[in-house]
C-alpha atoms as a PDB file:
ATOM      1  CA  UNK A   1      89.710 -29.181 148.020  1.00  0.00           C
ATOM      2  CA  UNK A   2      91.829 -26.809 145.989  1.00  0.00           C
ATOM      3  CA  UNK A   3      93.692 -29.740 144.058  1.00  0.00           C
ATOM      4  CA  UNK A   4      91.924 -31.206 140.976  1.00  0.00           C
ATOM      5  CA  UNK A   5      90.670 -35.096 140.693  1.00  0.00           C
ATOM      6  CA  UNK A   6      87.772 -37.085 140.793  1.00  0.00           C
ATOM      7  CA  UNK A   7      87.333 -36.129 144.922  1.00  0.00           C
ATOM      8  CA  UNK A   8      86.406 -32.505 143.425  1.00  0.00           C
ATOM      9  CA  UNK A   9      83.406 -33.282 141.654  1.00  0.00           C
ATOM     10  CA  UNK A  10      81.246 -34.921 144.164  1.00  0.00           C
ATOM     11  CA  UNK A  11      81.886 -31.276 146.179  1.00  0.00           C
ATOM     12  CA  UNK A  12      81.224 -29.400 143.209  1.00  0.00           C
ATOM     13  CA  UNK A  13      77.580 -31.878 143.028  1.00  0.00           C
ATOM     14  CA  UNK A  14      76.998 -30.677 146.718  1.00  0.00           C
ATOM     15  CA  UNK A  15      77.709 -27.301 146.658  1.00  0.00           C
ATOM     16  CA  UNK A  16      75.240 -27.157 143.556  1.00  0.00           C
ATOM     17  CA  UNK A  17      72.578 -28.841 145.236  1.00  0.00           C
ATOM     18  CA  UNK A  18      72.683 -26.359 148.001  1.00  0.00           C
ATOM     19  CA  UNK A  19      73.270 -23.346 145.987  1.00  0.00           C
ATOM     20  CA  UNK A  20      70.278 -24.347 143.818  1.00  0.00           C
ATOM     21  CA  UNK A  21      68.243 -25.050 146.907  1.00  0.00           C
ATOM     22  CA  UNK A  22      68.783 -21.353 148.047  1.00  0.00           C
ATOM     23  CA  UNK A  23      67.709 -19.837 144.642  1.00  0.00           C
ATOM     24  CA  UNK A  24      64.423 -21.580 144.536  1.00  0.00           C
ATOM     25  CA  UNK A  25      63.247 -20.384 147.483  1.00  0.00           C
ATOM     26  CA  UNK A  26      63.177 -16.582 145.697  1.00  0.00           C
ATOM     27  CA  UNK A  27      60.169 -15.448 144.946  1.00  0.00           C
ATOM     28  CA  UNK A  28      59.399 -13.567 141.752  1.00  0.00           C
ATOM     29  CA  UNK A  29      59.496 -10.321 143.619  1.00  0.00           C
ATOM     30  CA  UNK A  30      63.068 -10.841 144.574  1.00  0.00           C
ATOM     31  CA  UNK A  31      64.126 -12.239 142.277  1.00  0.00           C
ATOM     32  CA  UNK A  32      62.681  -8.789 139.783  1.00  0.00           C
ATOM     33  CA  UNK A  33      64.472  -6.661 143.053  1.00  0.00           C
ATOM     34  CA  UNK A  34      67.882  -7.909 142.309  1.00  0.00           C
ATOM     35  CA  UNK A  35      67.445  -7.697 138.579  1.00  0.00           C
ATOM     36  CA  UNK A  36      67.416  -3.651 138.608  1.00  0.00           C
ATOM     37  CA  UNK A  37      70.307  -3.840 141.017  1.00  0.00           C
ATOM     38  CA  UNK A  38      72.386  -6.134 138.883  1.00  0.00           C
ATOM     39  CA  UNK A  39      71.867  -4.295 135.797  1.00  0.00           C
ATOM     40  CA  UNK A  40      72.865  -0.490 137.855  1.00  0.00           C
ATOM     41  CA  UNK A  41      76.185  -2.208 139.427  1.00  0.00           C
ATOM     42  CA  UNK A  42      76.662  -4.223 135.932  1.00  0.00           C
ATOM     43  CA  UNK A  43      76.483  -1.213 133.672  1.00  0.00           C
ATOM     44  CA  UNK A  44      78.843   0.983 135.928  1.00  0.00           C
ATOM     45  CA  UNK A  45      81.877  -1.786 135.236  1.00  0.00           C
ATOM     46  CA  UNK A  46      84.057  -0.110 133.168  1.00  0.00           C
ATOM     47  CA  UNK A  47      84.141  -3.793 130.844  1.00  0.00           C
ATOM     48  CA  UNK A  48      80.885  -3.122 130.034  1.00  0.00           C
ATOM     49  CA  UNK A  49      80.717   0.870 129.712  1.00  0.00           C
ATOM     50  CA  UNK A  50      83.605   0.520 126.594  1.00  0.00           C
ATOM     51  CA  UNK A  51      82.043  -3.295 125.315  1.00  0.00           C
ATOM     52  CA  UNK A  52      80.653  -2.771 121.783  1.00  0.00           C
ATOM     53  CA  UNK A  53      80.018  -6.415 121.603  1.00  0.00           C
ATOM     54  CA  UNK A  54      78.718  -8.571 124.506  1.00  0.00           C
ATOM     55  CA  UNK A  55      78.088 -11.983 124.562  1.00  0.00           C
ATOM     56  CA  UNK A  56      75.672 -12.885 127.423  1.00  0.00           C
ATOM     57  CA  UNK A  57      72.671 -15.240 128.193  1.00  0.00           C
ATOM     58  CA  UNK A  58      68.780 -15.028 129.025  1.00  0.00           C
ATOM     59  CA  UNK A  59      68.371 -15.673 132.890  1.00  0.00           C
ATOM     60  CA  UNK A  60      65.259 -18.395 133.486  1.00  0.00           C
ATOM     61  CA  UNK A  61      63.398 -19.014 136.732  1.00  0.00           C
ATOM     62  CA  UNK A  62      65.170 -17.747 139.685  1.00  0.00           C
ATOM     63  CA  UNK A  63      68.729 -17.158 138.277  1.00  0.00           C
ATOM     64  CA  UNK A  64      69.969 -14.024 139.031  1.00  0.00           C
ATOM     65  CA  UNK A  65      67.874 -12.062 136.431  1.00  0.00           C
ATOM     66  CA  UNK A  66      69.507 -10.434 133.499  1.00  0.00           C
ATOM     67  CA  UNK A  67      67.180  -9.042 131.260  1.00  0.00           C
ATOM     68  CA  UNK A  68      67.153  -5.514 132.358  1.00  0.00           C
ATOM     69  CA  UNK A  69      70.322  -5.459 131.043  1.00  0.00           C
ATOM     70  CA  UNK A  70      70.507  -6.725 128.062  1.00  0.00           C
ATOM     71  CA  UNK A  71      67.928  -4.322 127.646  1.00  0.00           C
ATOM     72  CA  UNK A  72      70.120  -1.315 128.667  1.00  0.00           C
ATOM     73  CA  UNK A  73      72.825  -2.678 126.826  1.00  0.00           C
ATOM     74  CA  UNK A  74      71.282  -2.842 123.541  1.00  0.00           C
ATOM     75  CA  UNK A  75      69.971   1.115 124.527  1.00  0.00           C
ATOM     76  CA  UNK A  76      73.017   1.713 124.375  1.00  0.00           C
ATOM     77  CA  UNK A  77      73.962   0.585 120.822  1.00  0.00           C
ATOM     78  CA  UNK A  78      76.034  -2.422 122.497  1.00  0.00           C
ATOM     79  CA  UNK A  79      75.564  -5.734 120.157  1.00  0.00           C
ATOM     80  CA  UNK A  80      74.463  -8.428 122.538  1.00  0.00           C
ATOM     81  CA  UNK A  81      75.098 -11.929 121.669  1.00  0.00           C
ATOM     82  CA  UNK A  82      72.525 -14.592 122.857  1.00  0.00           C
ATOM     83  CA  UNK A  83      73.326 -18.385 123.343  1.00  0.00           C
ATOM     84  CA  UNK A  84      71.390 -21.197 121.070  1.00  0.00           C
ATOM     85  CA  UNK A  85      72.194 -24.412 122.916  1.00  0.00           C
ATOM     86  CA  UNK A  86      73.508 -26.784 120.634  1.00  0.00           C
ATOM     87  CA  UNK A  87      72.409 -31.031 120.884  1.00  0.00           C
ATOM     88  CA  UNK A  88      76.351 -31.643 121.840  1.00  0.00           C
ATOM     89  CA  UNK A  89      75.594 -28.919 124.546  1.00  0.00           C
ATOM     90  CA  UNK A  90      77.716 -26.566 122.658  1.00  0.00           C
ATOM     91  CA  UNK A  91      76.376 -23.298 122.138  1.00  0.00           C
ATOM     92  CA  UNK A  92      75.904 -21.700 118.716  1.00  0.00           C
ATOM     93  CA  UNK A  93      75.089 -17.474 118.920  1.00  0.00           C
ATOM     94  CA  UNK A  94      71.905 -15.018 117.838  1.00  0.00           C
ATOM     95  CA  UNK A  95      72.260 -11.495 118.355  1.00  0.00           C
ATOM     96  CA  UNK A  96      69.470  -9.756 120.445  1.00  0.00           C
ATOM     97  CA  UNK A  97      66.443  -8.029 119.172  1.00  0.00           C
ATOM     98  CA  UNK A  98      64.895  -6.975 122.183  1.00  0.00           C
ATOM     99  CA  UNK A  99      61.783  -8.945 124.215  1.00  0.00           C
ATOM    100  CA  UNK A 100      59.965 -10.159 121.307  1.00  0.00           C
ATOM    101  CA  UNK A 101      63.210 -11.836 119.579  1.00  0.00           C
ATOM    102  CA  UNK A 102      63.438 -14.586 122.419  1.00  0.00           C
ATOM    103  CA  UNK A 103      61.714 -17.697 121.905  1.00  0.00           C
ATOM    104  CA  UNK A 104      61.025 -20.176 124.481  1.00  0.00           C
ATOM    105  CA  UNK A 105      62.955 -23.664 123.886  1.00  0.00           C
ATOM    106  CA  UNK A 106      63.040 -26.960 125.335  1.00  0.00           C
ATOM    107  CA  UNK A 107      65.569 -29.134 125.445  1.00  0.00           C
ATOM    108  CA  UNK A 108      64.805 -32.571 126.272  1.00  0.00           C
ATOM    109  CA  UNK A 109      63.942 -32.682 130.041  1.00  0.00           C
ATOM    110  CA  UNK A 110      65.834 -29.841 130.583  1.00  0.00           C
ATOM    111  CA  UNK A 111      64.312 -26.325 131.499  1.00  0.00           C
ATOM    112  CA  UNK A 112      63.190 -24.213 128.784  1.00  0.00           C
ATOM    113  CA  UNK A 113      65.368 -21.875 127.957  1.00  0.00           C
ATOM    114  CA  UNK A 114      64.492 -18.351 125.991  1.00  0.00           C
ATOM    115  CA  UNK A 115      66.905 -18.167 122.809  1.00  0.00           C
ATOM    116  CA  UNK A 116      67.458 -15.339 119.958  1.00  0.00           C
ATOM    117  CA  UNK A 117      65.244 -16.225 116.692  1.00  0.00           C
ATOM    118  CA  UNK A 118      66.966 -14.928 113.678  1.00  0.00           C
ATOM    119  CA  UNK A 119      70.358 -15.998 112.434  1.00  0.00           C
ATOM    120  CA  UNK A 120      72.558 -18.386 113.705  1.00  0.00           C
ATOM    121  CA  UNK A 121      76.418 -16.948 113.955  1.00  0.00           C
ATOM    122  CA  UNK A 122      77.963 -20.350 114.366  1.00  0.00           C
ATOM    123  CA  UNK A 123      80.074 -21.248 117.736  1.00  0.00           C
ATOM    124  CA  UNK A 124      83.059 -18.813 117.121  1.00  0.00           C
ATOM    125  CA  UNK A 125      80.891 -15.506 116.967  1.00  0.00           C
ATOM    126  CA  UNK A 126      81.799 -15.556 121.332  1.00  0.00           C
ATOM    127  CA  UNK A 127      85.407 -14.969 120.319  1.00  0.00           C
ATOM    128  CA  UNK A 128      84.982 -11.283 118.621  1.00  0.00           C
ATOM    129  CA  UNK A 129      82.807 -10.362 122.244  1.00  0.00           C
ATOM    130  CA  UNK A 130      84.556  -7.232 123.690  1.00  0.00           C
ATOM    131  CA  UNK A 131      82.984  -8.486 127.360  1.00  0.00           C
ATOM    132  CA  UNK A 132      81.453 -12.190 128.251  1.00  0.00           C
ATOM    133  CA  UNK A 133      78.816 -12.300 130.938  1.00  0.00           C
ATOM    134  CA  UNK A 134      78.748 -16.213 132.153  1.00  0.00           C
ATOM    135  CA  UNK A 135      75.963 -17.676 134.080  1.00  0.00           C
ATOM    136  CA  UNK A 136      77.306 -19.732 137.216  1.00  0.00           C
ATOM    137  CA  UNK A 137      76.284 -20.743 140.773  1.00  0.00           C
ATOM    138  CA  UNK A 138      79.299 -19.019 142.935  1.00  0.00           C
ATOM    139  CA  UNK A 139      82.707 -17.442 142.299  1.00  0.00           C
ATOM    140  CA  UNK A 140      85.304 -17.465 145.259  1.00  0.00           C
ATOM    141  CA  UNK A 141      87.533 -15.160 146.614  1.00  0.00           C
ATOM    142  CA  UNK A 142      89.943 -16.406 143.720  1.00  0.00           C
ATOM    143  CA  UNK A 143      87.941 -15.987 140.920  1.00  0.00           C
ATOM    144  CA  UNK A 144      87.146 -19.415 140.241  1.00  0.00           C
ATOM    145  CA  UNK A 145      83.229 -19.678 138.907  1.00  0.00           C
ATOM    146  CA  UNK A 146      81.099 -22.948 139.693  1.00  0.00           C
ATOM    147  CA  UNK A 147      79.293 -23.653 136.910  1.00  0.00           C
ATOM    148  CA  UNK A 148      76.102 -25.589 136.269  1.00  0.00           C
ATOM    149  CA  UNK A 149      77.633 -28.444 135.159  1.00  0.00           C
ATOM    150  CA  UNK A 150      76.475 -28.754 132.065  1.00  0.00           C
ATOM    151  CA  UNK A 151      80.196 -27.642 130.594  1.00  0.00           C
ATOM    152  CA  UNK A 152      78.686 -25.728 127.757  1.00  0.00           C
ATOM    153  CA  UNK A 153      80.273 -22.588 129.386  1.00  0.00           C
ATOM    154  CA  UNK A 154      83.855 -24.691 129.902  1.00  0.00           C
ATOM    155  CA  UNK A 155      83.670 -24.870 125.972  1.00  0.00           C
ATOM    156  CA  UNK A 156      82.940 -21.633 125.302  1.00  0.00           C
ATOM    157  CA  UNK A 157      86.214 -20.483 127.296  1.00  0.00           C
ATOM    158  CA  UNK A 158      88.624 -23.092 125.521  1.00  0.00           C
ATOM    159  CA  UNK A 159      87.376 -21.192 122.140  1.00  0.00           C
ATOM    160  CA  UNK A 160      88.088 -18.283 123.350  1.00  0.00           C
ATOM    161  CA  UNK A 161      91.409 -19.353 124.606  1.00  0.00           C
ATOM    162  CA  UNK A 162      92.158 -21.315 121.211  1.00  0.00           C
ATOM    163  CA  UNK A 163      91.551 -18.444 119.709  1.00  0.00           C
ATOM    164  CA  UNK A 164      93.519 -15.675 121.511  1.00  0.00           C
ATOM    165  CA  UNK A 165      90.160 -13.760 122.687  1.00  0.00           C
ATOM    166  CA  UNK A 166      90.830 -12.183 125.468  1.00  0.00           C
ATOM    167  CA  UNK A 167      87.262 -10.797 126.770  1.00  0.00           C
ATOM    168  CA  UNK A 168      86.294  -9.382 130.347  1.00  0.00           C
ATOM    169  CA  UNK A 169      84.706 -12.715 131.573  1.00  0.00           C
ATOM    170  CA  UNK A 170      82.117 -11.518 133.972  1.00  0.00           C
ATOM    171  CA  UNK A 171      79.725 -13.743 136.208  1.00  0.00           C
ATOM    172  CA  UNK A 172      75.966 -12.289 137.682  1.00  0.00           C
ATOM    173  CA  UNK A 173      75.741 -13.460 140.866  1.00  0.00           C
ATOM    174  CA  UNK A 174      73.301 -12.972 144.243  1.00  0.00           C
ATOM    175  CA  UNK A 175      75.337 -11.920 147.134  1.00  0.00           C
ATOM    176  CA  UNK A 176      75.744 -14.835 149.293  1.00  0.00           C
ATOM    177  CA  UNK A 177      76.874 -16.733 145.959  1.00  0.00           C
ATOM    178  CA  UNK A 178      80.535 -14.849 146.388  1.00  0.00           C
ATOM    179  CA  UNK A 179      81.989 -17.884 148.566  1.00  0.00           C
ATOM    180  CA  UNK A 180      85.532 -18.653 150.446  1.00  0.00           C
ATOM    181  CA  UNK A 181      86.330 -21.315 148.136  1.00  0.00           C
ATOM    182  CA  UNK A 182      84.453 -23.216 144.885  1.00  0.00           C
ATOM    183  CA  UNK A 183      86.157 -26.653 143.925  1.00  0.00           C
ATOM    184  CA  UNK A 184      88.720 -26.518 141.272  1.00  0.00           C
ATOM    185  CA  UNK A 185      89.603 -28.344 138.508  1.00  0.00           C
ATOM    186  CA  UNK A 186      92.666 -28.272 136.106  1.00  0.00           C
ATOM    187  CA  UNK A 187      90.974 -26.562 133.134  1.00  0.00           C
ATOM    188  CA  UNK A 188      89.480 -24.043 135.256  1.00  0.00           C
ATOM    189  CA  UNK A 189      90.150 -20.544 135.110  1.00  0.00           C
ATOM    190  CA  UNK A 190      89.216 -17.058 137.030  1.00  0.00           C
ATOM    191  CA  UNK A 191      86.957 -15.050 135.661  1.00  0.00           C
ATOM    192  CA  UNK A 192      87.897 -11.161 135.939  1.00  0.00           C
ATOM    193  CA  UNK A 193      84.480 -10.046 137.749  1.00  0.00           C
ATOM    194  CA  UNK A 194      81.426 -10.579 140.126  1.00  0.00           C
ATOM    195  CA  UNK A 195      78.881  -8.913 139.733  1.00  0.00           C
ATOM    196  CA  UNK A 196      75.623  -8.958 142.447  1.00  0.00           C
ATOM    197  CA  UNK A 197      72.797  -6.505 143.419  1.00  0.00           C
ATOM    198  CA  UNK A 198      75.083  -4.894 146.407  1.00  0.00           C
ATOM    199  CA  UNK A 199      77.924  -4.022 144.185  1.00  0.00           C
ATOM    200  CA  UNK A 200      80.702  -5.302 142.243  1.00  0.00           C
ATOM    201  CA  UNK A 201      84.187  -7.377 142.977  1.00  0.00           C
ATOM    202  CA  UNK A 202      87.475  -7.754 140.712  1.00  0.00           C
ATOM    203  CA  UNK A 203      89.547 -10.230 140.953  1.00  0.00           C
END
């Protein structure tokens, strides 16, 4: 499973599926539980505790929740940039305002998702982020981050790479979502943290 090729992503569509599966079965009240915790372990990473500019996202529904700490981060004077999905799914940036600056959008038959009104920074505003806080389903004992599938994210890290960026890439996750092993592909690459409500792993 570790090699890339077409036999990976019919895993990758399974282990989704079943990841997914788990998450919806959270209620609200867990899902609220985990949020404090994840902001505590996610504000005591020393990535975050030096970031003056962090790029991360608006968790919806039962995603491991990240508002708290955006919240805390912008306390903190910390410029948080917000993702504006994009028609090509590309993402464009916003920076956040607090509560009231998110607006709820839909995208096709996709979810709604809550993006930063205001001004647009254009696609390369993730490459001046000190930190970058990526939404994903699991991250294994390697590093490697299972995404939603939507490959916005995959984009976002060939910017950064194309542009020299070097960020802390950081993924929110619930516990049981640290697995032995995520399927791999060729373009994929570690991220440097995992962050979920019991503590934090580097990798």
């Amino acid at each position: 499973m570790g090699h890339s090729g077409p036999s990976s992503e019919p895993d990758k569509r399974a282990l989704r599926r079943r990841l997914i599966a788990v998450r919806n079965r959270l209620t609200a009240g867990d899902v609220r539980e985990s949020e404090a915790a994840l902001a505590r372990r996610a504000l005591e990473l020393p990535e975050l505790a030096h970031a003056r500019t962090v790029a991360a996202y608006v968790s919806v529904g039962s995603e491991p929740g990240t508002r708290a700490l955006l919240d805390a981060l912008r306390a903190r004077g910390v410029r948080v940039l917000l993702p504006v999905l994009l028609p090509d799914n590309d993402l464009d940036w916003g920076v956040y305002a607090g509560q009231d600056s998110l607006a709820r959008v839909r995208h096709g038959g996709k979810m709604a998702l809550l993006e930063p009104v205001g001004e647009r920074l254009g696609a390369d505003a993730v490459t001046a982020a000190d930190a970058v806080l990526l939404p994903g389903l699991a991250v294994d004992a390697r590093g490697m981050r299972l995404g939603r599938g939507g490959g916005s994210y995959d984009r976002v890290l060939a910017r950064l790479e194309r542009a020299g960026a070097r960020p802390a890439l950081v993924v929110l996750l619930y516990d049981a979502e640290v697995v032995e092993r995520v399927p791999r592909e060729q373009h994929d690459r570690p991220v440097h943290a995992v962050v979920t409500p019991s503590g934090v792993r580097r990798f």
